[in-house]
Protein backbone atom coordinates (compact mmCIF):
# COMPACT_ATOMS: atom_id res chain seq x y z
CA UNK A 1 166.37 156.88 113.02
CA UNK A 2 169.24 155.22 111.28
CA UNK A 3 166.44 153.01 109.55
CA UNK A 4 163.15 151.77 109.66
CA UNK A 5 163.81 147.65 109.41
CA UNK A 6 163.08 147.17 113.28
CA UNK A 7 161.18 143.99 113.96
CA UNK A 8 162.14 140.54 115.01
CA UNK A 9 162.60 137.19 114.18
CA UNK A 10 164.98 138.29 111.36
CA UNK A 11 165.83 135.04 109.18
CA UNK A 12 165.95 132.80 106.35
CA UNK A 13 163.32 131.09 104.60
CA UNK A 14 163.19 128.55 101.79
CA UNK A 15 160.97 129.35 98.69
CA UNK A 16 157.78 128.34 99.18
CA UNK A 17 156.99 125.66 96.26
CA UNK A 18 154.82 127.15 93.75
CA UNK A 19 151.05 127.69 93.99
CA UNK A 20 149.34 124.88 91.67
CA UNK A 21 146.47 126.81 89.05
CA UNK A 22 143.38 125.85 91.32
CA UNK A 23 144.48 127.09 94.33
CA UNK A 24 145.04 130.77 92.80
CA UNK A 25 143.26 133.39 93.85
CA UNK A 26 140.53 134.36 90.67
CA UNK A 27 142.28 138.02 90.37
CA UNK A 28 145.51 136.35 89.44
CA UNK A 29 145.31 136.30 85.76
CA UNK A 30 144.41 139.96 86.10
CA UNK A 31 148.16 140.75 86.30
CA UNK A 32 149.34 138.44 83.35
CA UNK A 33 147.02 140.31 81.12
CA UNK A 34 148.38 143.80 82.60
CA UNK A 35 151.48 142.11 82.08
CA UNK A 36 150.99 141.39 78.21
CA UNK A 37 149.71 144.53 77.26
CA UNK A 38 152.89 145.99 78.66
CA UNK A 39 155.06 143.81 76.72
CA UNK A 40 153.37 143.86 73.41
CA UNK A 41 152.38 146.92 73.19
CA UNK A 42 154.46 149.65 75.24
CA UNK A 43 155.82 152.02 72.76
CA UNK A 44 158.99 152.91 74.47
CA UNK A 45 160.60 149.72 74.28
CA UNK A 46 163.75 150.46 75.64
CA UNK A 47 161.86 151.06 78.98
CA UNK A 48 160.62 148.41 79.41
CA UNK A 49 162.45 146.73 82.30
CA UNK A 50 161.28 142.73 83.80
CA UNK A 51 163.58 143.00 86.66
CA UNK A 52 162.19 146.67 87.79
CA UNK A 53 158.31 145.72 86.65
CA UNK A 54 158.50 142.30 89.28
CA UNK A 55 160.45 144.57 92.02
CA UNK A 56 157.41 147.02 91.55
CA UNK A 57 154.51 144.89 91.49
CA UNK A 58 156.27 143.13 94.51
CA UNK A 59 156.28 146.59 96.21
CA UNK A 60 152.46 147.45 95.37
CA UNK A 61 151.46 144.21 96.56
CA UNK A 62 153.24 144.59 100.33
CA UNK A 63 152.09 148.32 100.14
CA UNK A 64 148.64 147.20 99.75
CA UNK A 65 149.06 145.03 103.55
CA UNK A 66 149.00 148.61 105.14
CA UNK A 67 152.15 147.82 107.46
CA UNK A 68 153.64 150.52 106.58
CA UNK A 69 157.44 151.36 107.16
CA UNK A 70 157.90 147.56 107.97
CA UNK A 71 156.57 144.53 105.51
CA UNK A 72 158.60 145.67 102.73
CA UNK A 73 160.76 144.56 99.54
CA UNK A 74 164.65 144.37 99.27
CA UNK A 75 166.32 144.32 96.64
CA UNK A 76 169.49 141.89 96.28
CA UNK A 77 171.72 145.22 97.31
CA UNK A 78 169.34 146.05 99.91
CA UNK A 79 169.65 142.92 101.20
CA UNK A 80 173.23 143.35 102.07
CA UNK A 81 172.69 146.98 103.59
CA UNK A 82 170.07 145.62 106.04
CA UNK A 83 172.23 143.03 107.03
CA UNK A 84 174.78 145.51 107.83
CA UNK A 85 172.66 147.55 109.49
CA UNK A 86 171.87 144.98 112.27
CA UNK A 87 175.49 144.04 112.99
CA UNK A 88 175.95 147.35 114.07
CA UNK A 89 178.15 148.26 111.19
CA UNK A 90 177.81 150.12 107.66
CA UNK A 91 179.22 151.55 104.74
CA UNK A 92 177.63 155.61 104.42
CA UNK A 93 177.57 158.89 105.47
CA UNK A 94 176.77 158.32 109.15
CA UNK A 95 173.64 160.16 110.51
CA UNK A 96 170.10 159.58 112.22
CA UNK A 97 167.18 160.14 109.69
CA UNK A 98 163.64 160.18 110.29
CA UNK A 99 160.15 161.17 108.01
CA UNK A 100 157.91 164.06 109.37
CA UNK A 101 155.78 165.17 107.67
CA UNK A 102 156.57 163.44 104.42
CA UNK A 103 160.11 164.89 104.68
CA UNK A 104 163.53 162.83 105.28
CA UNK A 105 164.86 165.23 107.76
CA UNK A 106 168.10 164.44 109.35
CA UNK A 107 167.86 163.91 113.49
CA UNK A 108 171.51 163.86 113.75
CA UNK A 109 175.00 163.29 112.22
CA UNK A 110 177.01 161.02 113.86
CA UNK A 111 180.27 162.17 115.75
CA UNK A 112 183.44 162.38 113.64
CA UNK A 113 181.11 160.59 110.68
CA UNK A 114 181.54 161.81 107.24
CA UNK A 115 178.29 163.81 107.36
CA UNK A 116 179.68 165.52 110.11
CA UNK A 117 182.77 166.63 108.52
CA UNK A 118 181.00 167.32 105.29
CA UNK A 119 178.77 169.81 107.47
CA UNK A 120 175.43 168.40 107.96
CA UNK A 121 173.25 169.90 110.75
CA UNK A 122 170.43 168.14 112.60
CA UNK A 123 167.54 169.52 111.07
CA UNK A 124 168.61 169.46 107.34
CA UNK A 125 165.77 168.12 105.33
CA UNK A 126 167.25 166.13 102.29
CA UNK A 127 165.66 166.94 98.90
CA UNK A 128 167.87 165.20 96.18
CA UNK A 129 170.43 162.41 96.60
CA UNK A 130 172.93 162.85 93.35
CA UNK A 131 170.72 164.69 91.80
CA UNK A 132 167.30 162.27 91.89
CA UNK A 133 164.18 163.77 94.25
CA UNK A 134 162.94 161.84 96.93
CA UNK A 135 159.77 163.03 96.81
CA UNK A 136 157.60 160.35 97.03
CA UNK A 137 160.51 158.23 98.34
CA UNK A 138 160.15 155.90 101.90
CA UNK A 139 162.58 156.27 104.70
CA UNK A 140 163.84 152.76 103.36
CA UNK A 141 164.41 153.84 100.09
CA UNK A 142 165.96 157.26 100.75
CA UNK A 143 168.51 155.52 103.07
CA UNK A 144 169.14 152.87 100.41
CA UNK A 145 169.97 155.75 98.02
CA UNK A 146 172.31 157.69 100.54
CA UNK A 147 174.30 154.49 101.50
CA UNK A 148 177.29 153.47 99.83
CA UNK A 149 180.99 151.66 99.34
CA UNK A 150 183.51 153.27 101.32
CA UNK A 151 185.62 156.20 99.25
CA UNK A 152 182.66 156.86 97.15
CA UNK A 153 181.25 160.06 97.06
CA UNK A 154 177.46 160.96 97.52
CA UNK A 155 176.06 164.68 96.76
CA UNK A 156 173.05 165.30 99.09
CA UNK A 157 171.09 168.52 98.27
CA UNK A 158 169.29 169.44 101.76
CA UNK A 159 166.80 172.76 102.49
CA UNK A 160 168.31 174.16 105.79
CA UNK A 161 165.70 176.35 107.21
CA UNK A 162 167.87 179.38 108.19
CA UNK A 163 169.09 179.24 104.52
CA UNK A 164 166.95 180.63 101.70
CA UNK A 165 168.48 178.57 99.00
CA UNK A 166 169.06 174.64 98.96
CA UNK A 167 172.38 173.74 99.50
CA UNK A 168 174.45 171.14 97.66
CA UNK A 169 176.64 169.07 100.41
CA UNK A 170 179.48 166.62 98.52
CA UNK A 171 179.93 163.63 101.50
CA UNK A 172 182.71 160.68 100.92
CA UNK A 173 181.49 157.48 102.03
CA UNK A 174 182.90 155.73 104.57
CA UNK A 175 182.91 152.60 107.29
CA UNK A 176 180.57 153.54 109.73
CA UNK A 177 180.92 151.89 113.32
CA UNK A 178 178.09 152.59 115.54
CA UNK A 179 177.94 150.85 119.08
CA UNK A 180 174.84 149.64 119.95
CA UNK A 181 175.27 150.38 124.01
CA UNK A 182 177.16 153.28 125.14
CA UNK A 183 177.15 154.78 128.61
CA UNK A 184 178.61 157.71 131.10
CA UNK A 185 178.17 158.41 134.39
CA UNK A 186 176.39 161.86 135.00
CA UNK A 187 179.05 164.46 136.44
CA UNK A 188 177.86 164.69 140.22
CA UNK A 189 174.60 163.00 140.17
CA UNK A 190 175.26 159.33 141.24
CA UNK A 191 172.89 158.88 137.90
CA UNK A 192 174.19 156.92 134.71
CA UNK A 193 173.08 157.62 131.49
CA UNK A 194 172.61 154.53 128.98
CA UNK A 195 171.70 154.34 125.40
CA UNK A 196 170.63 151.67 123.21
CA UNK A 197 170.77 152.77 118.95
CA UNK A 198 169.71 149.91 118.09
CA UNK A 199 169.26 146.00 119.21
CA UNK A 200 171.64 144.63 117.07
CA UNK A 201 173.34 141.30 117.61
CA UNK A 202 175.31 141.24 120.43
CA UNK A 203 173.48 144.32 122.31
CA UNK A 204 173.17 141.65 125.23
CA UNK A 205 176.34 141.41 125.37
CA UNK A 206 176.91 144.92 125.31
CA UNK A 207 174.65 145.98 127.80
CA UNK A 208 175.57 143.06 130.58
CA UNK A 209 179.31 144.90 130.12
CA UNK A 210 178.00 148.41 130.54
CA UNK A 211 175.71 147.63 133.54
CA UNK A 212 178.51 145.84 135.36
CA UNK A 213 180.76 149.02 134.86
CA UNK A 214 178.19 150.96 136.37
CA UNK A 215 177.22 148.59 139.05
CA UNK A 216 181.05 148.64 139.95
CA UNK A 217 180.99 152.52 139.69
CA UNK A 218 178.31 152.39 142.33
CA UNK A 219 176.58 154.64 139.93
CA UNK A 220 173.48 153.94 141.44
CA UNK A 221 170.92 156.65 142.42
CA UNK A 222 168.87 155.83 139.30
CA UNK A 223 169.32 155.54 135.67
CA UNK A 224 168.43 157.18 131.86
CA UNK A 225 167.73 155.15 129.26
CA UNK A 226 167.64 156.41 125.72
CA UNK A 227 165.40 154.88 123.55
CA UNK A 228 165.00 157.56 121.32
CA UNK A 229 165.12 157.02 117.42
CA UNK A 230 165.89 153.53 118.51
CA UNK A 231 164.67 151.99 115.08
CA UNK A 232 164.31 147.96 116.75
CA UNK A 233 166.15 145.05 115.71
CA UNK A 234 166.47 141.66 117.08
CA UNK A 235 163.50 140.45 119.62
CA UNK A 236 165.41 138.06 121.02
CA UNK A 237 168.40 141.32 121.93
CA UNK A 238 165.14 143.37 123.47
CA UNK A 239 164.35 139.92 125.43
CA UNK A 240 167.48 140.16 126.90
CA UNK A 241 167.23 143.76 127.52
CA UNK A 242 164.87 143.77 129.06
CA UNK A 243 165.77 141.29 131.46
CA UNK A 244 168.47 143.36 132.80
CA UNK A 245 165.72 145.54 133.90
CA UNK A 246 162.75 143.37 135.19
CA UNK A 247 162.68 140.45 137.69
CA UNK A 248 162.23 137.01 136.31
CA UNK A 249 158.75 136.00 134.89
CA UNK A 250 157.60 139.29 134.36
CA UNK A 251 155.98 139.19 130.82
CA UNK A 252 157.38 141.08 128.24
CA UNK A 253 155.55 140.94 124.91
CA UNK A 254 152.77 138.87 123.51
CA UNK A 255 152.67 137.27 119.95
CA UNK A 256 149.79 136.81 118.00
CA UNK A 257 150.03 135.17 114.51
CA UNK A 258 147.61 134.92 111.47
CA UNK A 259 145.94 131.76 113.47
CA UNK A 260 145.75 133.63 116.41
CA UNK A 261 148.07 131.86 117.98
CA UNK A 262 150.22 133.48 121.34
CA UNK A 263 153.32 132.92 122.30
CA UNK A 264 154.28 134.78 125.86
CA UNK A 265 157.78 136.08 126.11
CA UNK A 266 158.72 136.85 130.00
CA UNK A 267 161.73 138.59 131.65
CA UNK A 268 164.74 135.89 132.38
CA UNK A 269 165.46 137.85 135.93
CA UNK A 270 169.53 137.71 136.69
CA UNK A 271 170.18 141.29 135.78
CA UNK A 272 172.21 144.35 136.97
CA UNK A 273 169.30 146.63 137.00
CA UNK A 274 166.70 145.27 138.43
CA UNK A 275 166.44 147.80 141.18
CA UNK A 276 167.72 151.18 140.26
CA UNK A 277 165.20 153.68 139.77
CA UNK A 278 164.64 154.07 135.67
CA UNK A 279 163.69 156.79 133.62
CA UNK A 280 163.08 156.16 130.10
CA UNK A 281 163.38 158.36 126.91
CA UNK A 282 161.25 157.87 124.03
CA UNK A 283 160.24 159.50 120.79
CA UNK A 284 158.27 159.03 117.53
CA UNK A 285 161.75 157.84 116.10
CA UNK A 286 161.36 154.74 118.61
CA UNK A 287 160.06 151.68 116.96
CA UNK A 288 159.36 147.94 117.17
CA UNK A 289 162.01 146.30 119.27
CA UNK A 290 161.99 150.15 120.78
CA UNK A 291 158.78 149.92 121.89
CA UNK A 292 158.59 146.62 123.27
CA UNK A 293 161.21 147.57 125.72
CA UNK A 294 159.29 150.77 126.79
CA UNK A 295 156.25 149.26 126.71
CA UNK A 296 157.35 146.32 129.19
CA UNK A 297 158.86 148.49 131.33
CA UNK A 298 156.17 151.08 131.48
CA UNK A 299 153.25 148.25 132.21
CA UNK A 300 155.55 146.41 134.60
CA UNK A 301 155.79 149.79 136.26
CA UNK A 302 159.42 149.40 136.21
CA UNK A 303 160.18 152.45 134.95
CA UNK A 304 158.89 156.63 133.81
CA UNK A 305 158.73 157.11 130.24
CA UNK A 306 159.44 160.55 129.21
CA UNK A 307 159.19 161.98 125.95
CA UNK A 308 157.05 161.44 122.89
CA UNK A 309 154.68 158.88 121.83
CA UNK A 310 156.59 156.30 119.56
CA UNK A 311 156.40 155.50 116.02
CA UNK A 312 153.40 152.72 116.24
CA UNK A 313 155.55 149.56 114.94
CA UNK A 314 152.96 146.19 115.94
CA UNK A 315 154.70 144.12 114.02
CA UNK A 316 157.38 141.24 114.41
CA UNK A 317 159.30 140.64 110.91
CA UNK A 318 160.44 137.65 108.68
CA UNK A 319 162.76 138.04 106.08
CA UNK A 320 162.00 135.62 102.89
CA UNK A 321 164.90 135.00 101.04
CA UNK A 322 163.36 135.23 97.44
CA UNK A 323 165.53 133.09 94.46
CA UNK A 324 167.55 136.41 93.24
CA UNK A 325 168.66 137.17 96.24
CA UNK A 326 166.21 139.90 96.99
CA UNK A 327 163.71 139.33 100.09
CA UNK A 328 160.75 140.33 101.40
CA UNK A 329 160.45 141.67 105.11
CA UNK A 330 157.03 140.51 106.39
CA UNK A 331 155.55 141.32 109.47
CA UNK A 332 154.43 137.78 110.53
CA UNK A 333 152.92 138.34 113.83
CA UNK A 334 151.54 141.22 115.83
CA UNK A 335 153.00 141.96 119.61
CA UNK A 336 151.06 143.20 122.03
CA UNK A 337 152.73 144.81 125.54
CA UNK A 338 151.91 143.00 128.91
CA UNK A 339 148.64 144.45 129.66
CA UNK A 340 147.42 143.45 125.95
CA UNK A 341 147.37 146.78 124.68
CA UNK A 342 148.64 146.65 120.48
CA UNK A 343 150.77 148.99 119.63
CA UNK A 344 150.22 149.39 115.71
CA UNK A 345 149.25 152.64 114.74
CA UNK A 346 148.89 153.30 118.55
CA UNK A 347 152.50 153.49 119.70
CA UNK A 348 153.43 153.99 123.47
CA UNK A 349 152.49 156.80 124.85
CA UNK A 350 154.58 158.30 127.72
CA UNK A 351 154.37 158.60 131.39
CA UNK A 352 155.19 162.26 131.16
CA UNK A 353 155.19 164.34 127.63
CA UNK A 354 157.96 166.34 126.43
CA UNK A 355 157.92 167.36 122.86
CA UNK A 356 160.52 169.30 121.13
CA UNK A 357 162.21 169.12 117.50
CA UNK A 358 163.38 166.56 115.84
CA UNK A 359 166.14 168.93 114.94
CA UNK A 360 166.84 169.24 118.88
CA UNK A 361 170.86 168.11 119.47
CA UNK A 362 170.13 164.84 121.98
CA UNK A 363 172.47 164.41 124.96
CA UNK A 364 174.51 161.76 124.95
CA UNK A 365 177.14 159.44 126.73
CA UNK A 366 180.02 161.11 124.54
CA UNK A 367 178.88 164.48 125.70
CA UNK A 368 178.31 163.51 129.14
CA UNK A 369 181.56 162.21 129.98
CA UNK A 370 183.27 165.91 129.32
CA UNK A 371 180.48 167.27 130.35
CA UNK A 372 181.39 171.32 132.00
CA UNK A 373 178.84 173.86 133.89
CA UNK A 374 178.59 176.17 130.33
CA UNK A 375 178.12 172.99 128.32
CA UNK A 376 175.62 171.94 130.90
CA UNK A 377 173.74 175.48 130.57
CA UNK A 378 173.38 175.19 127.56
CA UNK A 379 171.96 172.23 126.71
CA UNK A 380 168.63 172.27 124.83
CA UNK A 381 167.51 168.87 125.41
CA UNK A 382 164.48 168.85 127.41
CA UNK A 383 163.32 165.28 127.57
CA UNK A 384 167.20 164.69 129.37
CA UNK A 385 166.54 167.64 131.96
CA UNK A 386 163.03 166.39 132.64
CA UNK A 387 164.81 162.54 133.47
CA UNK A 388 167.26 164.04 135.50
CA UNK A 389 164.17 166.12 137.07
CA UNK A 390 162.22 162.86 137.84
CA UNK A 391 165.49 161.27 139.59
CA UNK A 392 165.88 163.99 141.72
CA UNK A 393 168.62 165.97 140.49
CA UNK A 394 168.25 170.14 141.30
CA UNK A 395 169.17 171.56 138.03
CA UNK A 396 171.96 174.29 138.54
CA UNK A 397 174.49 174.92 136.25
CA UNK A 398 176.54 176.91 138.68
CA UNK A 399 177.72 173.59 140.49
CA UNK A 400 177.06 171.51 137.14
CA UNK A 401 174.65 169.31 138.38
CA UNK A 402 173.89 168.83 142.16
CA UNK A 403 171.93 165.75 142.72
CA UNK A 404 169.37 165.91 145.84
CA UNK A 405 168.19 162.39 146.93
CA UNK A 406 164.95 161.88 147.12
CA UNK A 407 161.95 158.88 147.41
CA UNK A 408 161.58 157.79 143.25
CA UNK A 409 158.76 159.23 142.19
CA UNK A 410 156.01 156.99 140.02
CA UNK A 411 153.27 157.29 138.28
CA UNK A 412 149.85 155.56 137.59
């Protein structure tokens, strides 16, 4: 996943006025005397950094909360990269991360990025970025690292697991474009495949354009969509979503804040898909606004989810503007999915399981729209062939792809 921000409710706050002396909690004063001891008596005084020792106290403190890989700290420049990120729009190397198993491996590069020029391969496990480890490193921070102006250059060393020795990859920066909603038509199948990166601003937008094309194509014997390493984004873009796919007042997500407090968020009806048969890809790369989408469309019994069980985001995020320009991402409420069911630490679990490696090359629209009988045998994508399985489709890659209508199949 390009990056684990995901959430919701991403915006500005004003600084909250400081806490008067009474109303601190009695382990405050704890950290002023830590703080002291540092200052008077740390021997390396040229260490000794304010601006680094506030970031990393503010860092321990949200790591204590236990959200993790969501209520986090960002730094003024990290600040700027998120914001990027959500526009749909960056400066880097251009490929899909994710952590397993306490290693940032890389999903995918993107096509024609820099990282794909440079020769990165899905499955390449970074180990250094310009020469510093990240070991011990988030997803957040590794990304942070990686990212960069356009023209500069960034020297990645990865472990490629048919190569014995690390390798040392040189990568030039640049302006990385990534559409939020792209789509094909499936050669022969009457099927359209759809994915969603990311819910970005303007994803609505996006995805009322793309669903008329196919509605126009008559592309209509059912539909994928790819949800996989979908890393969230907007709520309000995965409220609109989703109401492409559901009829109006079906409920979508529940809030509940630190009061306890709900607030009910239902499908506005009107859209192109309310009817074609839906199959669903997830993985453990799918998060937050990720899984509310699969999870609504799942409990509404809208659609099949095929895949993995995702990443286990319950959160919905505000961003706290702090007075240097850094901020604080802070998961404010938690969301549950129609039937009530959290999703922190739980994730949503699929209709129908398909694992496979994180390494494994994903189908997608680009592919699909030059798609040829040899490409088509040789695709490795299993959670795709199962979809196009569950739609109906008789998987032959002597006709390239022959589709056989049938009743939609669902599951309870």
């Amino acid at each position: 996943m390009a990056l684990a921000f995901v959430g919701g409710n991403i915006s500005g706050y004003s600084i909250r006025t400081a806490m008067a002396a009474e109303e601190r909690p009695a382990q405050f004063p704890i950290f002023w005397e830590a703080w002291d001891y540092v200052v008077a008596h740390f021997v390396d005084r040229e260490k000794v950094d304010f601006t680094a020792m506030t970031y990393g106290a503010i860092e321990g403190m949200l790591a204590s909360l236990g959200d993790e890989g969501h209520t986090t700290f960002l730094s003024p420049d990290a600040v700027k990269l998120h914001q990027t990120s959500l526009e749909g729009s960056f400066e880097g190397i251009g490929a899909y991360v994710s952590m397993e198993d306490g290693n940032v491996l890389i999903v995918a590069p993107i096509d024609g990025s820099p990282a794909e020029q440079a020769g990165i391969l899905a499955g390449d496990i970074i180990l250094e970025v310009d020469g510093e480890s990240v070991e011990g490193k988030s997803l957040d921070q590794v990304i942070f690292l990686v990212r960069g102006p356009a023209d500069s250059e960034v020297v990645l060393t990865v472990r490629r697991p048919e190569v014995q020795e690390p390798l040392r990859v040189s990568i030039t920066r640049d302006q990385i474009e990534v559409p939020s909603v792209s789509w094909s038509p499936i050669p022969n199948t009457g099927i359209a495949y759809v994915k969603i990166s990311q819910f970005s601003s303007g994803v609505d937008r996006e995805l009322n354009a793309a669903l008329r094309e196919i509605s126009e194509a008559q592309t209509n014997q059912g539909m994928i969509l790819d949800l996989r390493n979908n890393p969230g984004g907007y709520l309000q873009q995965a409220i609109q979503a989703n109401s492409q796919f559901l009829p109006k007042g079906d409920l979508i997500l529940i809030e509940s804040d630190a009061n306890q407090n709900q607030t009910v968020h239902r499908s506005r009806g009107l859209g192109y898909a309310r009817e074609v048969p839906l199959v669903v890809l997830i993985n453990k790369g799918t998060a937050s606004a990720g899984e509310i989408t699969a999870g609504a469309l799942k409990e509404n019994e809208r659609a099949i989810l095929i895949g993995e069980t995702t990443f286990g985001t319950g959160t919905v995020l505000n961003q706290f503007g702090l007075s240097d320009g850094s901020a604080i991402l802070l998961g404010v409420t938690n969301w549950l999915t129609p039937n009530g069911n959290p999703i922190k630490g739980e994730g949503v679990t699929p209709t129908l399981e398909v694992t496979q490696p994180a390494s494994t090359k994903h189908v997608d629209a680009e592919f699909l729209k030059h798609l040829t009988a040899e490409q088509f045998s040789a695709i490795e994508d299993e959670q795709f062939l199962k979809a196009l399985e569950q739609l109906g489709v008789e998987l032959h890659p002597s006709t390239l792809l022959k589709a056989a209508p049938r009743d939609f199949v669902t599951f309870d």
